[in-house]
C-alpha atoms as a PDB file:
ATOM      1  CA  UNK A   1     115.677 113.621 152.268  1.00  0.00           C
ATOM      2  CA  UNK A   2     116.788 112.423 148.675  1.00  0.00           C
ATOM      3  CA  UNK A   3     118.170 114.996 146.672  1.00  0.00           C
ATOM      4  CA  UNK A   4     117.780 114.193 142.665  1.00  0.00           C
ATOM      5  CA  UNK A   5     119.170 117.339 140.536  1.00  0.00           C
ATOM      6  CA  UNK A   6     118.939 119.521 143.480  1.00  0.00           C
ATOM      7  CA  UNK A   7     115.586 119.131 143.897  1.00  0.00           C
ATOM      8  CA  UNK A   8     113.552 118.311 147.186  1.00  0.00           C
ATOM      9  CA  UNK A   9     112.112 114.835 147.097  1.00  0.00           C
ATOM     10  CA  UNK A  10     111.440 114.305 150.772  1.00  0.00           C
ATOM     11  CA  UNK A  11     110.531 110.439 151.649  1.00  0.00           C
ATOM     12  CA  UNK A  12     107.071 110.255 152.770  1.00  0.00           C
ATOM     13  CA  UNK A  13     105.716 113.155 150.232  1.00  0.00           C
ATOM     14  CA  UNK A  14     103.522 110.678 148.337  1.00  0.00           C
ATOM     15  CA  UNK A  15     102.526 108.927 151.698  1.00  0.00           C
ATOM     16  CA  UNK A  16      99.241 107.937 151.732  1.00  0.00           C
ATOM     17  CA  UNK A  17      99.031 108.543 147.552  1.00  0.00           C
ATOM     18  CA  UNK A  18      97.660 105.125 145.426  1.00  0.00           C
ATOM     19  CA  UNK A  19      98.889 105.083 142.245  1.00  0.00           C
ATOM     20  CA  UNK A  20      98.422 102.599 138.938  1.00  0.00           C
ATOM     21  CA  UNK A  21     101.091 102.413 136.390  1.00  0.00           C
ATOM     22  CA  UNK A  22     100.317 101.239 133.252  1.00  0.00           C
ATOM     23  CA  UNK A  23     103.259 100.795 130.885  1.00  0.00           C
ATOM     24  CA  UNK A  24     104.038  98.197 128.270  1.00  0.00           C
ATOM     25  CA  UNK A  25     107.913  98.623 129.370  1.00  0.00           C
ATOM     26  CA  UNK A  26     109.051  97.070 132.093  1.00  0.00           C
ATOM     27  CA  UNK A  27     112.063  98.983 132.762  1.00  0.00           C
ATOM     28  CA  UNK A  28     110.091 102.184 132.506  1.00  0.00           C
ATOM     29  CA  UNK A  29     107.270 100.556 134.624  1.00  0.00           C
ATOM     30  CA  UNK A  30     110.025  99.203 137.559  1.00  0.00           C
ATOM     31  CA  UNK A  31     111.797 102.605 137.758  1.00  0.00           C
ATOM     32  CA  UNK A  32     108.085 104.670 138.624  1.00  0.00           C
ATOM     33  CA  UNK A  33     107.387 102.006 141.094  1.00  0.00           C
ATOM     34  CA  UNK A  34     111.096 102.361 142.605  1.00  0.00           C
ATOM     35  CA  UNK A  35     110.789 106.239 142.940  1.00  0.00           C
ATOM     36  CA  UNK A  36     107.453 106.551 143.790  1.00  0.00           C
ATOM     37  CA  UNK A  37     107.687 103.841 146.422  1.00  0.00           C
ATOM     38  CA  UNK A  38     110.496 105.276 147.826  1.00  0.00           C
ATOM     39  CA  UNK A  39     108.904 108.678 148.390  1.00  0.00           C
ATOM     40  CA  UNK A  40     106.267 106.266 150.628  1.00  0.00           C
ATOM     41  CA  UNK A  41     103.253 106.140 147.515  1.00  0.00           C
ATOM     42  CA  UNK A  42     101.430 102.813 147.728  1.00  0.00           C
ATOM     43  CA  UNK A  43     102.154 101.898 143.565  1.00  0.00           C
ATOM     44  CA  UNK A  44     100.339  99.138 141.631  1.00  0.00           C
ATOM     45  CA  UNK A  45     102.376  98.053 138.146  1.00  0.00           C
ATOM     46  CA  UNK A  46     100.103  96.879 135.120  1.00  0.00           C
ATOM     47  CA  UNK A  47     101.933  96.099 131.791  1.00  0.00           C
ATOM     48  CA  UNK A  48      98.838  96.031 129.557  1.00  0.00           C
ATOM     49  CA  UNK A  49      95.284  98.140 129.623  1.00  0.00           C
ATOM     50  CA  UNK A  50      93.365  95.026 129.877  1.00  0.00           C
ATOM     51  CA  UNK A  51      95.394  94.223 133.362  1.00  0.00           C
ATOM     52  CA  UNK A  52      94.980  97.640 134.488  1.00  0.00           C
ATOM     53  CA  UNK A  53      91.251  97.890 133.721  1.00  0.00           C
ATOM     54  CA  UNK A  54      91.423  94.276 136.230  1.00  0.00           C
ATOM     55  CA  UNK A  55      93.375  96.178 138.665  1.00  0.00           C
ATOM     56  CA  UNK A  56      90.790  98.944 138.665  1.00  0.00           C
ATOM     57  CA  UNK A  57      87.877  96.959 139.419  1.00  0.00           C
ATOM     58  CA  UNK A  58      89.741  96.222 142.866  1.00  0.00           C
ATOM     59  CA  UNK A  59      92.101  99.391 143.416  1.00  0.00           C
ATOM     60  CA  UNK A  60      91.224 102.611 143.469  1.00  0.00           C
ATOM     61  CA  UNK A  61      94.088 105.045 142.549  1.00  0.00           C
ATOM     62  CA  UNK A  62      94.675 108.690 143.614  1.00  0.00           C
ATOM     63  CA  UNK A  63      96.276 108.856 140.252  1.00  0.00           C
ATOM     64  CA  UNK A  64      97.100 107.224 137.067  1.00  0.00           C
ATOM     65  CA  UNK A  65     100.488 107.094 135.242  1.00  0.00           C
ATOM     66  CA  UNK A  66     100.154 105.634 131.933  1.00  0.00           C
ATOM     67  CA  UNK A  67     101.991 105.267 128.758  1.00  0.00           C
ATOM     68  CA  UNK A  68      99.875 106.277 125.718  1.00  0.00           C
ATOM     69  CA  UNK A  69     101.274 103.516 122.894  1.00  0.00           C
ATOM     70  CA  UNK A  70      99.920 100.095 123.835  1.00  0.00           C
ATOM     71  CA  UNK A  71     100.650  97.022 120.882  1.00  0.00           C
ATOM     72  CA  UNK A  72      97.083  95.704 120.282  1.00  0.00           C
ATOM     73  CA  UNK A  73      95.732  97.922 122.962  1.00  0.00           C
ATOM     74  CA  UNK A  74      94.287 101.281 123.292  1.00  0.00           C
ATOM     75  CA  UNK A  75      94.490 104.260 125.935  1.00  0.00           C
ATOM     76  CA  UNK A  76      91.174 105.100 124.935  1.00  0.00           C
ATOM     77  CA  UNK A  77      89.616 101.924 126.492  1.00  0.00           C
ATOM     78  CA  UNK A  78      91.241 103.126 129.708  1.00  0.00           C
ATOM     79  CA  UNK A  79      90.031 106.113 129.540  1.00  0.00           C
ATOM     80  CA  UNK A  80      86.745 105.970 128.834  1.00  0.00           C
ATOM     81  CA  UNK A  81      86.474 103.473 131.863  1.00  0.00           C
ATOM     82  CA  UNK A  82      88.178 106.177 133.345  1.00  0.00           C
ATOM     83  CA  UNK A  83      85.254 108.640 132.670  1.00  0.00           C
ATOM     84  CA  UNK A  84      81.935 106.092 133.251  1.00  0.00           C
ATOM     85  CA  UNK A  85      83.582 105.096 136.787  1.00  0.00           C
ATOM     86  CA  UNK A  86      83.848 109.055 137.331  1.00  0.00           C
ATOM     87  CA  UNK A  87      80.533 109.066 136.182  1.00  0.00           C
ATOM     88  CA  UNK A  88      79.123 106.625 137.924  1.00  0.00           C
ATOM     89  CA  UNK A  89      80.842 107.774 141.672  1.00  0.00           C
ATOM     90  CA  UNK A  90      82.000 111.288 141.070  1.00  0.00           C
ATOM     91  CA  UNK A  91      85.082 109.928 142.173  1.00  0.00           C
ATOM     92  CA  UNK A  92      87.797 111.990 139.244  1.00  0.00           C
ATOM     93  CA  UNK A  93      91.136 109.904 138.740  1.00  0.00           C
ATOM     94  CA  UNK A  94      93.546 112.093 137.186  1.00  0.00           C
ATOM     95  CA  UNK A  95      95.821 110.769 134.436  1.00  0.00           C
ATOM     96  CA  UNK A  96      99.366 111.136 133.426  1.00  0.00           C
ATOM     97  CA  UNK A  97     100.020 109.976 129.801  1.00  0.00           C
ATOM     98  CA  UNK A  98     103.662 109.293 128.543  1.00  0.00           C
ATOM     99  CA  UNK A  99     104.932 108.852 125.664  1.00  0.00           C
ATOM    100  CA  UNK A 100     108.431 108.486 123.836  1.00  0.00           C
ATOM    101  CA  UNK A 101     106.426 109.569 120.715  1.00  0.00           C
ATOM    102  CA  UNK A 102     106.293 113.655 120.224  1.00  0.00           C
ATOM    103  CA  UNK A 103     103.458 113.302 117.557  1.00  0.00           C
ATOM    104  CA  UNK A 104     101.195 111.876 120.148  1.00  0.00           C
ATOM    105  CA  UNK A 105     100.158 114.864 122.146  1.00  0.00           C
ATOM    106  CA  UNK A 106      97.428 116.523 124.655  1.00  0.00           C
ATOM    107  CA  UNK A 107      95.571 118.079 121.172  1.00  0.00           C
ATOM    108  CA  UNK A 108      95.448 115.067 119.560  1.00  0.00           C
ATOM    109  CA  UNK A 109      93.334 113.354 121.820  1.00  0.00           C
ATOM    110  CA  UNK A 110      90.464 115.880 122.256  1.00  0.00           C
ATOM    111  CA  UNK A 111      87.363 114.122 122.577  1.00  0.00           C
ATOM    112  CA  UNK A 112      89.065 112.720 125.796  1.00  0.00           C
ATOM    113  CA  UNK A 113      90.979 114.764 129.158  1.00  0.00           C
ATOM    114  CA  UNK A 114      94.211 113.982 130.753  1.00  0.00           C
ATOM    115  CA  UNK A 115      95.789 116.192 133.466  1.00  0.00           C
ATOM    116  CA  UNK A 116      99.571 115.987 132.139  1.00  0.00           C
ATOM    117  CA  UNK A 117     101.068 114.975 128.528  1.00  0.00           C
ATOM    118  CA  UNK A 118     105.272 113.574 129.843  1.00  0.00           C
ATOM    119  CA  UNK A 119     107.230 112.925 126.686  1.00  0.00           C
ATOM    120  CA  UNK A 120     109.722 110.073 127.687  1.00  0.00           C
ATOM    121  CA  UNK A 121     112.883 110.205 129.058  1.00  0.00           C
ATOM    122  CA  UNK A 122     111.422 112.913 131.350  1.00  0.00           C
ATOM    123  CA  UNK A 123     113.184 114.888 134.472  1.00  0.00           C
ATOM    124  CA  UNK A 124     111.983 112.876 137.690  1.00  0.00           C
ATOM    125  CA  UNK A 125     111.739 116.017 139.825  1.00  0.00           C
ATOM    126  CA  UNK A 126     109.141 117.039 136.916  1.00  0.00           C
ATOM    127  CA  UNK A 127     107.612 114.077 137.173  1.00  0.00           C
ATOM    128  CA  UNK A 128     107.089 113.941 141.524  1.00  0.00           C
ATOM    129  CA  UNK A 129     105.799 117.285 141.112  1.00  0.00           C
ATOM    130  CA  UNK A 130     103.071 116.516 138.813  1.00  0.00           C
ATOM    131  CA  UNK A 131     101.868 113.826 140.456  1.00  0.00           C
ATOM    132  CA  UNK A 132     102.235 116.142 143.677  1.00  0.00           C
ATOM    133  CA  UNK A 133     100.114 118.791 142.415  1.00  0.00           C
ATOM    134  CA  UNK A 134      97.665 116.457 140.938  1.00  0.00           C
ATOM    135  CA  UNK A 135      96.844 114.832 144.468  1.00  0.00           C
ATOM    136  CA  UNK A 136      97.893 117.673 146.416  1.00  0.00           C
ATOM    137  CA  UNK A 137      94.333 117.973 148.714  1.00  0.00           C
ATOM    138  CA  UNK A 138      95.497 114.002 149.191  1.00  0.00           C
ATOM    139  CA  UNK A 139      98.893 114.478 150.747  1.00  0.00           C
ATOM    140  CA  UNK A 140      98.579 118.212 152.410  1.00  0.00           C
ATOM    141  CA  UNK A 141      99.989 117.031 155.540  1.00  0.00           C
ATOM    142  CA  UNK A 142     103.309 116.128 153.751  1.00  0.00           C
ATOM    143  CA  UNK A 143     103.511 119.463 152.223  1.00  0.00           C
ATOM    144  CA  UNK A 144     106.840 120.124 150.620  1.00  0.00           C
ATOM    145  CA  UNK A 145     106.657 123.618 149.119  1.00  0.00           C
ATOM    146  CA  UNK A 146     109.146 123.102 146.604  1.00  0.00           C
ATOM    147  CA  UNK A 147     107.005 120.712 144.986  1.00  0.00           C
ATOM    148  CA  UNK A 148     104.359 122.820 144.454  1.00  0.00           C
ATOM    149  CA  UNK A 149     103.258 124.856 141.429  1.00  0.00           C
ATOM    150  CA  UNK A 150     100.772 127.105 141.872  1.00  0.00           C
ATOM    151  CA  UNK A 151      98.827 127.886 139.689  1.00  0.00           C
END
């Protein structure tokens, strides 16, 4: 067990999880794919939407982590692939957005849905435990119950 800020981040809680992250950072991109591979999640990196919206025509993700400020690029193009793929299979993909901007937020963007609005730097613990709760019917057999919100 890893302990980060006293918090219960058992490796092996994301087994089984796929997960795209799609950041224009590197750093920001590296670090997700560190922590979330060490807690056994099978992560995919894509710096750009057009490269993730590549990826997804291949990979199919539990869950999405994405920043929400691409140069040149929008989120919306990833999310309204997002919503004809759901469309077209049933098949929901929940999204993450983050941001180091606080002016773009969850009510800004109404005419589309995310599941969780981070604004960068973020707690990690905070950050496990909404992916955790996002694709908890995923992982149930690596139930930690300090992850867990209910709700």
């Amino acid at each position: 067990m890893n302990l980060i800020n006293d918090f219960c981040l058992t490796v092996g809680i994301l087994k089984g999880v796929q997960v795209l992250v799609v950041d224009n950072d590197r750093d920001s991109r590296d670090l997700y794919a560190f922590l979330l591979k060490d807690l056994s999640a099978n992560v995919i990196t894509a710096g750009s939407v057009k490269e993730a919206l590549e990826i997804l025509s291949w990979f199919t993700p539990n869950i999405i982590i994405s920043e929400m400020r691409f140069l040149g690029e929008s989120i919306y193009t990833l999310l309204n692939t997002l919503g004809v793929m759901e469309a077209d299979n049933g098949n929901h993909i929940p999204i993450i957005v983050t941001s180091t901007s606080t002016t773009g937020t969850h009510d800004q963007i109404p005419d589309v849905e995310f599941e969780e609005y981070l604004l960068k730097p973020f707690n990690l613990n905070k950050f496990v435990s909404v992916i955790r709760n996002q694709v908890q019917s995923d992982v149930a057999e690596n139930f930690c119950p300090e992850l867990l919100v209910l709700h």
